[in-house]
C-alpha atoms as a PDB file:
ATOM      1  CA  UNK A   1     118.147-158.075 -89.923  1.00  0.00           C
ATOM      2  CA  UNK A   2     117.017-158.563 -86.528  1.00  0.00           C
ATOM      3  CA  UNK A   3     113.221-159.214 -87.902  1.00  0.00           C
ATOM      4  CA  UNK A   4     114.226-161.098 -90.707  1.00  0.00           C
ATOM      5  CA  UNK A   5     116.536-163.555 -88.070  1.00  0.00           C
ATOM      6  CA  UNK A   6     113.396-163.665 -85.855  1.00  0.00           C
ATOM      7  CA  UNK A   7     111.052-164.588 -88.703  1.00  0.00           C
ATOM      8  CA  UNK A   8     113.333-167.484 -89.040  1.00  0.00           C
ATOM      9  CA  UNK A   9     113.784-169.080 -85.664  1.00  0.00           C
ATOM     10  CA  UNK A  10     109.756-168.386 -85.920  1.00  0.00           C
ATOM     11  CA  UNK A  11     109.626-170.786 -89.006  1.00  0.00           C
ATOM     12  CA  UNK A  12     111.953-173.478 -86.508  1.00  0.00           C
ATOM     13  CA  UNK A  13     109.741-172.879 -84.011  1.00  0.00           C
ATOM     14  CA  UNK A  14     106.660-173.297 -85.140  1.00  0.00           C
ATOM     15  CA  UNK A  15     106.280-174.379 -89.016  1.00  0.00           C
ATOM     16  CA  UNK A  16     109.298-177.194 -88.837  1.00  0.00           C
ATOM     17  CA  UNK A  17     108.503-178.411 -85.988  1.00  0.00           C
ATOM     18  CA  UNK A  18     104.876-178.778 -86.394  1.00  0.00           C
ATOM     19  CA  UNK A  19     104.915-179.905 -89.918  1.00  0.00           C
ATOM     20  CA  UNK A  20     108.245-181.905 -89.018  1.00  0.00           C
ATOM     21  CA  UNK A  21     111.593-182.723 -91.022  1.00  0.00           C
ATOM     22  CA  UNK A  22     111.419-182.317 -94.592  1.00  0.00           C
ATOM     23  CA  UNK A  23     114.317-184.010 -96.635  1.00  0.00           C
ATOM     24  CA  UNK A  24     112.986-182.618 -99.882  1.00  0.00           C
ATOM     25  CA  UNK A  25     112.999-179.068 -98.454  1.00  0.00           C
ATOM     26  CA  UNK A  26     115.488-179.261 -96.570  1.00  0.00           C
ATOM     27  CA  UNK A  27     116.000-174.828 -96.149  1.00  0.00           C
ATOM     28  CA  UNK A  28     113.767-171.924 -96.628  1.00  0.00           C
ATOM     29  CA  UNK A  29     115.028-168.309 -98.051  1.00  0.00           C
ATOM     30  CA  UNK A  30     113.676-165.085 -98.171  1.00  0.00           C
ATOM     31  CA  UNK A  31     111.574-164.218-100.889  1.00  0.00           C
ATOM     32  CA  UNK A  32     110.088-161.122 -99.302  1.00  0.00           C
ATOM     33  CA  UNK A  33     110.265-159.267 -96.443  1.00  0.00           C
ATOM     34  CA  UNK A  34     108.096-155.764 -95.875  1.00  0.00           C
ATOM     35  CA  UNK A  35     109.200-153.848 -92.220  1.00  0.00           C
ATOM     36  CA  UNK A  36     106.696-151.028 -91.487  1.00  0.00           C
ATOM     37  CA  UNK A  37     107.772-148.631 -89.116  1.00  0.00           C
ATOM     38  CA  UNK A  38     105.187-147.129 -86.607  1.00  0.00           C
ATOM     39  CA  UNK A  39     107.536-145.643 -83.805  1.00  0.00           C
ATOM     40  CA  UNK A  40     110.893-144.281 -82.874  1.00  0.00           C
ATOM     41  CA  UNK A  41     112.482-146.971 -80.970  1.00  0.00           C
ATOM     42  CA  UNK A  42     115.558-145.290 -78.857  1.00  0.00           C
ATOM     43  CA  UNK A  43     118.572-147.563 -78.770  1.00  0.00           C
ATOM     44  CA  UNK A  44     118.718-148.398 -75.241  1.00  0.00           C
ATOM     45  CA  UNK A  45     115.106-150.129 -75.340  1.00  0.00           C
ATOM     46  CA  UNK A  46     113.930-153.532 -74.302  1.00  0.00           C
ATOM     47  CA  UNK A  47     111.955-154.980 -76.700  1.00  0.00           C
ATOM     48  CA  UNK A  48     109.960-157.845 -77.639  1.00  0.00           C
ATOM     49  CA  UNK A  49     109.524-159.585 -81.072  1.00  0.00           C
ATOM     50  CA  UNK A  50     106.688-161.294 -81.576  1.00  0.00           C
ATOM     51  CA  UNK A  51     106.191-163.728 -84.734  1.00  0.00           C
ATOM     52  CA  UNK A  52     102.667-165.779 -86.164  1.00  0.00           C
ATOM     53  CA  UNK A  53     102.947-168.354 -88.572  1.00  0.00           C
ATOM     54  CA  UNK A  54      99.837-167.241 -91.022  1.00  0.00           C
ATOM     55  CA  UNK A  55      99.398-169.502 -93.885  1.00  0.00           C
ATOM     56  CA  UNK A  56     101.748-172.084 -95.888  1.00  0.00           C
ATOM     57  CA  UNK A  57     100.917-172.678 -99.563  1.00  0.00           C
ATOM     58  CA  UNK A  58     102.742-175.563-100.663  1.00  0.00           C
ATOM     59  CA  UNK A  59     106.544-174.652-100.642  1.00  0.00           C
ATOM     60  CA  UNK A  60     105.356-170.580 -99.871  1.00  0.00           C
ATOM     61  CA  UNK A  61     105.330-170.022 -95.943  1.00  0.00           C
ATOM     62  CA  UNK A  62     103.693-166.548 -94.609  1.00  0.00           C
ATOM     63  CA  UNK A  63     104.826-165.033 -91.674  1.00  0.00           C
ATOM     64  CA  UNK A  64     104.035-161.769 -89.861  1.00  0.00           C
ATOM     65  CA  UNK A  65     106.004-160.399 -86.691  1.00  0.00           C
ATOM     66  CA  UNK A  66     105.275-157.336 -84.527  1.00  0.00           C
ATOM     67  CA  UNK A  67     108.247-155.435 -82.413  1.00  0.00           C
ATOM     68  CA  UNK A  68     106.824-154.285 -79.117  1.00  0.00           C
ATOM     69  CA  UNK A  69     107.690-152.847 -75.756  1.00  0.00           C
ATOM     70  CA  UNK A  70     108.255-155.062 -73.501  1.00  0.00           C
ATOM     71  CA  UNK A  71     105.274-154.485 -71.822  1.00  0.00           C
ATOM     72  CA  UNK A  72     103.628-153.662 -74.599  1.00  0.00           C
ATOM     73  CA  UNK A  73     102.307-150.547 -74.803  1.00  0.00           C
ATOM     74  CA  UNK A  74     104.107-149.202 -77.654  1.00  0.00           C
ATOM     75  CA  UNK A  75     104.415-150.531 -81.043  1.00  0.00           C
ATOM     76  CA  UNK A  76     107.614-150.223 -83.159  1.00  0.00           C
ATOM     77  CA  UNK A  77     107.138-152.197 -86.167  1.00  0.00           C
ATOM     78  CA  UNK A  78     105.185-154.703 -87.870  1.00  0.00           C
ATOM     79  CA  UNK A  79     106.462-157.069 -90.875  1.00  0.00           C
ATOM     80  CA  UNK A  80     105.649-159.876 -93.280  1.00  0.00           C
ATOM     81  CA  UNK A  81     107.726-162.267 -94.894  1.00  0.00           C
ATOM     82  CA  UNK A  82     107.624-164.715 -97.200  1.00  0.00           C
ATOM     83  CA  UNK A  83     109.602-168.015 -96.862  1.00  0.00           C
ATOM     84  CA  UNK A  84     110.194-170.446-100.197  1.00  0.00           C
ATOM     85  CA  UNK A  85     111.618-173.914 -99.226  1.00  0.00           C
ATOM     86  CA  UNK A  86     114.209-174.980-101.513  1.00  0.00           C
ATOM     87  CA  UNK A  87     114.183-177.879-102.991  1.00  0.00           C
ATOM     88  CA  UNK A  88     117.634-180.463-102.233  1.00  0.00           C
ATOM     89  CA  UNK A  89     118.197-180.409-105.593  1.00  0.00           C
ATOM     90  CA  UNK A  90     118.545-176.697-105.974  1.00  0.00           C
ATOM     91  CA  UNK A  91     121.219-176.858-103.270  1.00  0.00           C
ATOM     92  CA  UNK A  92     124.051-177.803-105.400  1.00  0.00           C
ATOM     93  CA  UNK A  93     126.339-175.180-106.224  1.00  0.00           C
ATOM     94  CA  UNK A  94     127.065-174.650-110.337  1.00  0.00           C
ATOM     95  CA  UNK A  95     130.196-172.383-111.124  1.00  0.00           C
ATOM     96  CA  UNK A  96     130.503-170.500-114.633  1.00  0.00           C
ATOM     97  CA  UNK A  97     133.941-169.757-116.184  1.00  0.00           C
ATOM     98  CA  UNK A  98     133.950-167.967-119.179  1.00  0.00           C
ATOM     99  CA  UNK A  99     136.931-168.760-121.708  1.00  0.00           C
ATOM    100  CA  UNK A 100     137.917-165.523-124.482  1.00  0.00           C
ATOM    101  CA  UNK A 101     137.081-168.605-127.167  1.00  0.00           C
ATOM    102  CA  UNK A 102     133.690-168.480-126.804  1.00  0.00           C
ATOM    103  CA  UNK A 103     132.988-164.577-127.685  1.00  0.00           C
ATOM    104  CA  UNK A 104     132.980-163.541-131.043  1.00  0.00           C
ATOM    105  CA  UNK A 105     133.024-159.685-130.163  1.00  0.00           C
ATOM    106  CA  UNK A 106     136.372-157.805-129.732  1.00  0.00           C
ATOM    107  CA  UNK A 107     135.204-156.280-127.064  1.00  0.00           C
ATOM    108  CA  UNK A 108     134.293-159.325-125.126  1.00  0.00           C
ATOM    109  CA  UNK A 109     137.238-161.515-126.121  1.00  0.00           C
ATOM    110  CA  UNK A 110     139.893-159.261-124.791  1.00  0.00           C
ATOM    111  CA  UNK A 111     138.687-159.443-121.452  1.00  0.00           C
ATOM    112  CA  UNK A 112     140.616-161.977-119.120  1.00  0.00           C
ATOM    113  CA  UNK A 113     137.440-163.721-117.877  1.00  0.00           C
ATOM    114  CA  UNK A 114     136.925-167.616-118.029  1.00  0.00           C
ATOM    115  CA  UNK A 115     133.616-169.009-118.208  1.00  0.00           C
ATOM    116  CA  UNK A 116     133.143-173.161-117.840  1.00  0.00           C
ATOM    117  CA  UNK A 117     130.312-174.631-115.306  1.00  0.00           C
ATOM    118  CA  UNK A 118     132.018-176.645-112.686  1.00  0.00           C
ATOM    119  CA  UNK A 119     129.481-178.840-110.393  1.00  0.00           C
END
């Protein structure tokens, strides 16, 4: 979680800022995120996370990060993610309620579920 959190003040950081507010995309979510372990890292360790914007595709924004010692010497982990901006209009929030009428089965009908889309 800690990466993942990272990766995304990274994307504030560097991506928003540089490419500046986008209205259209106005949020990013994880698509994808690969941690690969290379060390132990003991609980009472300072650390440092380091994140690189690599490449943005159109909506698709690549990231890779790299949890170090502080000084470091050691390597913990490396990760990528993948960002996706979403678009405003996939921001709106669409309920389903299912009502008994609209099952044929037996088996569904006698369940006390109620499916209607609410906006």
């Amino acid at each position: 979680m800690l990466v993942d959190d990272t990766f995304g003040a990274g994307y504030d950081a560097f991506v928003k800022k540089q490419d500046g507010a986008d209205d259209e995309f106005p949020m990013i979510v994880t698509a994808n995120l690969n941690i690969n372990y290379r060390a132990p890292l003991p609980s009472d360790t300072n650390i440092v996370i380091r994140v690189f914007h690599t490449k943005s595709e159109g909506r698709k924004v690549y990231m890779n990060s790299r949890v170090e010692s502080a000084d470091g010497t050691i390597l913990y982990a490396e990760g990528t993610v993948l960002f996706v901006k979403v678009r405003q209009d996939h921001l709106k929030t669409k309920w389903i309620i299912i009502t008994k009428s609209h099952f044929s089965e037996p088996s569904l009908s006698s369940r006390n579920d109620v499916f209607q889309t609410y906006s």
